[in-house]
C-alpha atoms as a PDB file:
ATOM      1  CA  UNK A   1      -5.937 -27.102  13.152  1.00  0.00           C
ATOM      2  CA  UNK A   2      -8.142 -25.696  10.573  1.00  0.00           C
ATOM      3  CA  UNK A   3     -11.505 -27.151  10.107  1.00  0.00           C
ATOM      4  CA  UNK A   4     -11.517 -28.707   6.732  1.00  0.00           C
ATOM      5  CA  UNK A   5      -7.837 -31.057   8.167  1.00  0.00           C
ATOM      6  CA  UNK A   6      -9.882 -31.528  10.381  1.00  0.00           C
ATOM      7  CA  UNK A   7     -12.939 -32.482   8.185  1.00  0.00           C
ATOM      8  CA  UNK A   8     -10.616 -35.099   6.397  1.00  0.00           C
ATOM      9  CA  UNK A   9      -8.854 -36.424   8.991  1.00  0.00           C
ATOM     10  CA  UNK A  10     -12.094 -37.730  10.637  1.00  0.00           C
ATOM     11  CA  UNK A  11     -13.711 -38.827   7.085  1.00  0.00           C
ATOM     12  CA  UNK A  12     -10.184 -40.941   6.286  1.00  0.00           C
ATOM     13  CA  UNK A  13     -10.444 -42.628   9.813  1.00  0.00           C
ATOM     14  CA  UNK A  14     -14.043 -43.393   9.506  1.00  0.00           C
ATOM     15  CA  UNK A  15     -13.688 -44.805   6.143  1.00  0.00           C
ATOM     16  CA  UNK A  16     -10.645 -46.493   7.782  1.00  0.00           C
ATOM     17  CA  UNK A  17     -12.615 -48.008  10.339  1.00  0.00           C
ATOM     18  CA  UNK A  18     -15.731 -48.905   7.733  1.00  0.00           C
ATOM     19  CA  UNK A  19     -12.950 -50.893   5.922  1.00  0.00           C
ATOM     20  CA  UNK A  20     -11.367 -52.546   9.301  1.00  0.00           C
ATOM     21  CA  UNK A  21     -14.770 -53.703   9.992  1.00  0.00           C
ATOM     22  CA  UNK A  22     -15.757 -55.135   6.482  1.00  0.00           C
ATOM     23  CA  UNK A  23     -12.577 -56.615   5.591  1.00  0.00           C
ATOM     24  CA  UNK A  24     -13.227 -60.188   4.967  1.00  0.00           C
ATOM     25  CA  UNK A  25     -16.451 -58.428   2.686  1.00  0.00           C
ATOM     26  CA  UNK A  26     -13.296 -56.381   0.918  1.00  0.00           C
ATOM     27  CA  UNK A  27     -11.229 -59.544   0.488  1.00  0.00           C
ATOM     28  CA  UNK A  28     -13.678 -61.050  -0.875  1.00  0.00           C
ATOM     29  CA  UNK A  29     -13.751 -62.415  -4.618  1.00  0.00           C
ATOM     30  CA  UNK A  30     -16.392 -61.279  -7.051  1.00  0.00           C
ATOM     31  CA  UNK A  31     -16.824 -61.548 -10.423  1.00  0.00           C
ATOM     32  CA  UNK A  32     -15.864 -57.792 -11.784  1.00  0.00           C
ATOM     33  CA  UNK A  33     -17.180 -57.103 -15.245  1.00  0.00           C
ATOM     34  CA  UNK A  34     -15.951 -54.960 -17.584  1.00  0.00           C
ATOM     35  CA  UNK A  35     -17.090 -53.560 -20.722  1.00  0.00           C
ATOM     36  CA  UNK A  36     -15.062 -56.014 -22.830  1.00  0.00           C
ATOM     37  CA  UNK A  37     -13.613 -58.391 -20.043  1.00  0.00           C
ATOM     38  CA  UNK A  38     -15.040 -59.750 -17.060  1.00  0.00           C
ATOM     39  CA  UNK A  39     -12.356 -60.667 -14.018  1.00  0.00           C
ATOM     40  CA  UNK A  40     -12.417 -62.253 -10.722  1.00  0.00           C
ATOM     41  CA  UNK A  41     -11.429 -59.870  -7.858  1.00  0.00           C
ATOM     42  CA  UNK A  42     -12.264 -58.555  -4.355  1.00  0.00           C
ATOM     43  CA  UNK A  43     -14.182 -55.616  -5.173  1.00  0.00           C
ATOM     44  CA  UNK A  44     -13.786 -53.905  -1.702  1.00  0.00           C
ATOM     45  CA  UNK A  45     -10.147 -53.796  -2.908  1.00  0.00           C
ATOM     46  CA  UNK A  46     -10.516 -52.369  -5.787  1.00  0.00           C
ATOM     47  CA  UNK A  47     -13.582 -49.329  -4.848  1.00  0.00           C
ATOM     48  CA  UNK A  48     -10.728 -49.076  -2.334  1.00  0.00           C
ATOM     49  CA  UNK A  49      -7.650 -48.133  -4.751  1.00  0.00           C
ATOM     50  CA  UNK A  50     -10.281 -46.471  -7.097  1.00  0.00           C
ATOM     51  CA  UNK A  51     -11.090 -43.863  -3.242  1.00  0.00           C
ATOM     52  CA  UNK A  52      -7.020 -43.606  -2.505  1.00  0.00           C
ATOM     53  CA  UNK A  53      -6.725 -42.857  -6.047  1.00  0.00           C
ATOM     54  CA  UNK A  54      -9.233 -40.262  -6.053  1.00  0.00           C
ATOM     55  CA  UNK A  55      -7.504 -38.524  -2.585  1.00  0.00           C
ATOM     56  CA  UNK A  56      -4.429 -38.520  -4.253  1.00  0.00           C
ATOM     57  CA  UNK A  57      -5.608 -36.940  -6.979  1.00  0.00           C
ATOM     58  CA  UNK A  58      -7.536 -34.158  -5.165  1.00  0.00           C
ATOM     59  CA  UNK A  59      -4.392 -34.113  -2.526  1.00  0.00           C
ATOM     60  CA  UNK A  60      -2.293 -33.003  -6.038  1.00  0.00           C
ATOM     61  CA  UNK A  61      -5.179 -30.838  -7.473  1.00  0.00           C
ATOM     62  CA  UNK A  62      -5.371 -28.958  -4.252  1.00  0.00           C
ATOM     63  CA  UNK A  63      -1.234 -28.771  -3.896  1.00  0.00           C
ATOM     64  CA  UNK A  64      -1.325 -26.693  -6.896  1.00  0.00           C
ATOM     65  CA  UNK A  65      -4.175 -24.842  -6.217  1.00  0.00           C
ATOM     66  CA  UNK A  66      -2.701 -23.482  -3.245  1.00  0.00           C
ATOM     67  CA  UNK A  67       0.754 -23.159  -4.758  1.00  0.00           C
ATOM     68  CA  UNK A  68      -0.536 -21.046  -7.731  1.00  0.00           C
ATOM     69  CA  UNK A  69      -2.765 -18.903  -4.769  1.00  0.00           C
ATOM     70  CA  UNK A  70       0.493 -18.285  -3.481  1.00  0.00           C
ATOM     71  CA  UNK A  71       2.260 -17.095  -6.538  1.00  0.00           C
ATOM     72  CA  UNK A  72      -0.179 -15.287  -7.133  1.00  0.00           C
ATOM     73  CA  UNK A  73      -0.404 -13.305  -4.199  1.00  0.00           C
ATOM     74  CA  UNK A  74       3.282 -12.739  -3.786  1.00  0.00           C
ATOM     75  CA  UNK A  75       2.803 -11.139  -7.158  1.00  0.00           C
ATOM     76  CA  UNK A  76       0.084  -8.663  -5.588  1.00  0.00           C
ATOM     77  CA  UNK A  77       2.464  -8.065  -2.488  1.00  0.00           C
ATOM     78  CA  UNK A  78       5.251  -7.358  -4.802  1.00  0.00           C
ATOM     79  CA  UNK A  79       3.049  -5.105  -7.060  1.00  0.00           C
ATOM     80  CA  UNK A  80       1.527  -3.715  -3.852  1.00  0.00           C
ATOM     81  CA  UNK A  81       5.149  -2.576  -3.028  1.00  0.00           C
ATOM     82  CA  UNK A  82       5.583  -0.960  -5.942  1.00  0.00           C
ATOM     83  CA  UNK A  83       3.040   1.134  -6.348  1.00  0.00           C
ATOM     84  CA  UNK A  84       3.442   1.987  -2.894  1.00  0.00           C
ATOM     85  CA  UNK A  85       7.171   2.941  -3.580  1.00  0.00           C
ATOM     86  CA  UNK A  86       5.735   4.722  -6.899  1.00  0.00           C
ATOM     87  CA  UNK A  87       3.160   6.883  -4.656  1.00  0.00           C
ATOM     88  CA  UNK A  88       6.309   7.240  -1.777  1.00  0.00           C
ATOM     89  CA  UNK A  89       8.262   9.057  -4.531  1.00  0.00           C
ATOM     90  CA  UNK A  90       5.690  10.651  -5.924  1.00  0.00           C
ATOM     91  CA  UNK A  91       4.838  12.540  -2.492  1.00  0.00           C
ATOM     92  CA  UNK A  92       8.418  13.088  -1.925  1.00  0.00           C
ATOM     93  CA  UNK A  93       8.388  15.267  -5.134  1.00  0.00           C
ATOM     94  CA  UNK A  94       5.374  17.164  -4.636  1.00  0.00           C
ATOM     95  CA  UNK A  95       6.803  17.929  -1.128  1.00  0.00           C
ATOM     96  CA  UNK A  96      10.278  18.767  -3.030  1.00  0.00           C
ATOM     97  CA  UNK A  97       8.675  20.669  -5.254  1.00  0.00           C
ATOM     98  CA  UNK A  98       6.200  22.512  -2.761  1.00  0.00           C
ATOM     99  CA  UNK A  99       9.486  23.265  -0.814  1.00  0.00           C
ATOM    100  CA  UNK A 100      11.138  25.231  -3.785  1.00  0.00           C
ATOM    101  CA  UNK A 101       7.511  26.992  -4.428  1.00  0.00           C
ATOM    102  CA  UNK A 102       7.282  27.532  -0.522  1.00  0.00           C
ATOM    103  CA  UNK A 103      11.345  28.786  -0.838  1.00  0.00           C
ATOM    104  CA  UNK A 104      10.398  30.651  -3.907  1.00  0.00           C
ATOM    105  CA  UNK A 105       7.900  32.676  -2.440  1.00  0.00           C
ATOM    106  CA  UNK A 106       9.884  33.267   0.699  1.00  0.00           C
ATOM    107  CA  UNK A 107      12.741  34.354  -1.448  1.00  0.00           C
ATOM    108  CA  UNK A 108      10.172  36.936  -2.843  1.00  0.00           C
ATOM    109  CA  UNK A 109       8.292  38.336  -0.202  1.00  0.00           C
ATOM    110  CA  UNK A 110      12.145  39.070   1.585  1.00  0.00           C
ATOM    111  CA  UNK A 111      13.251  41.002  -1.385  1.00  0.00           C
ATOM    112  CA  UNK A 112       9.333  42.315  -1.651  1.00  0.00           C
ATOM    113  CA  UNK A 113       9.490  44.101   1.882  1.00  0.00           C
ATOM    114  CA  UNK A 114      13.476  44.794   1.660  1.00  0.00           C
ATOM    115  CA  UNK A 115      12.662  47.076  -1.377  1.00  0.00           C
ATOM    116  CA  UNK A 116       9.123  48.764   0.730  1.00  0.00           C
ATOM    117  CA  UNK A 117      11.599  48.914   3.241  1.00  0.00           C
ATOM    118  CA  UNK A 118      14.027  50.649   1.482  1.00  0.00           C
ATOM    119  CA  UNK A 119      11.079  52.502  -0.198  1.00  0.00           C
ATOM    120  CA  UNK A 120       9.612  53.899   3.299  1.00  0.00           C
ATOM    121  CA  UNK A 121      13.447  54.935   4.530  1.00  0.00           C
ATOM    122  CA  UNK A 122      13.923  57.050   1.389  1.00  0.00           C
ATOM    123  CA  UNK A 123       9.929  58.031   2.163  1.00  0.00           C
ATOM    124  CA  UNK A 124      10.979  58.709   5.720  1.00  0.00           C
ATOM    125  CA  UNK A 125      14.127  60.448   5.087  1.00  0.00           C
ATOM    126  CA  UNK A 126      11.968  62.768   2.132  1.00  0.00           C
ATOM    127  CA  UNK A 127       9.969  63.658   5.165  1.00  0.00           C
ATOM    128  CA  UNK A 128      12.210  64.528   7.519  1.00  0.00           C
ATOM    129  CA  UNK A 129      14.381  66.364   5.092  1.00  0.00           C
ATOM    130  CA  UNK A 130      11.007  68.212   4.364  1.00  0.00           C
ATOM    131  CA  UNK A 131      10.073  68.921   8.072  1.00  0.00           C
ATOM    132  CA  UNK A 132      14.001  70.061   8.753  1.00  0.00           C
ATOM    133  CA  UNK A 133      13.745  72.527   5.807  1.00  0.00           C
ATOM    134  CA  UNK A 134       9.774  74.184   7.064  1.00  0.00           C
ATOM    135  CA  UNK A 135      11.754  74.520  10.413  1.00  0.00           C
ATOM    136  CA  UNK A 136      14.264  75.763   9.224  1.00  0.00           C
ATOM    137  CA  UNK A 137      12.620  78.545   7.024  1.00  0.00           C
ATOM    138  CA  UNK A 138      10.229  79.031   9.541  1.00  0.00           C
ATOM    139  CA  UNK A 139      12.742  79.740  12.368  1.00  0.00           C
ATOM    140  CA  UNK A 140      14.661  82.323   9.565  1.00  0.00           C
ATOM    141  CA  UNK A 141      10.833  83.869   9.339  1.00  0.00           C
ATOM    142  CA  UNK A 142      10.492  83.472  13.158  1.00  0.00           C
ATOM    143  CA  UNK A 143      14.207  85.388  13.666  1.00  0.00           C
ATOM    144  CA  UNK A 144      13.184  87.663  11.092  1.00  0.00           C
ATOM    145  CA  UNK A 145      10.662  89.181  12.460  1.00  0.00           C
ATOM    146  CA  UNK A 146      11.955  89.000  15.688  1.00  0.00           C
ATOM    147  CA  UNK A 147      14.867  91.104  14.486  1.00  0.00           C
ATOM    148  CA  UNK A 148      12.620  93.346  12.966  1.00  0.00           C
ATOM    149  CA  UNK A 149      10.445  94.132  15.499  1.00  0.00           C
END
């Protein structure tokens, strides 16, 4: 149990037992006055009604108290979800949209080195076309001269 049921559960049985022990003081009658009237009656009775009255009506007061708490932090949990939802689908965009970037740039490094690719072939073949023809003329100058001599 919590410590303030507790709290009232022992103040309600000691003012239970204050009134077990005084009750033929509660029962009896006293002249009660009142602003305008005056009336004969027990006045343990009545302090009595006036104390379960005033229980009650904290009993009530702190009901609703502890409803509207309640309400009130259902709303937060709800909100709470929300925004957590909001900031779910929010990250799920920026990773969607860092995936196209990511895809993007992928995309264009491929056709980047495809076309230095291609680009060092062509190089390549220049070269080799260049080395076959200064073999080529210089095996003509090398059976040249070895005709000639």
């Amino acid at each position: 149990m919590r410590l303030r049921t507790v709290v009232v559960i022992v103040a309600f049985l000691l003012v239970a037992a204050f009134v077990a022990i005084n009750w033929s003081a509660f029962v009896m009658p006293t002249t009660l006055s009142f602003a305008f009237t005056s009336v004969e009656a027990p006045l343990g009775i009545v302090m009595l009604c006036i104390l379960v009255l005033f229980a009650l009506a904290v009993a009530v007061y702190m009901a609703l108290w502890q409803s509207r708490t309640l309400l009130d932090l259902r709303r937060h949990t709800k909100e709470l979800h929300e925004q957590r939802a909001l900031a779910d689908q929010a990250e799920a965009s920026r990773f969607t949209e860092l995936r196209g970037v990511v895809h993007a740039e992928i995309e264009r490094l491929v056709t980047q080195l495809v076309m230095n690719q291609a680009a060092i072939e062509k190089e390549v073949r220049e070269q080799s076309n260049a080395i076959s023809a200064a073999v080529a003329e210089l095996d003509d100058r090398l059976r040249r001269s070895g005709a000639a001599s």
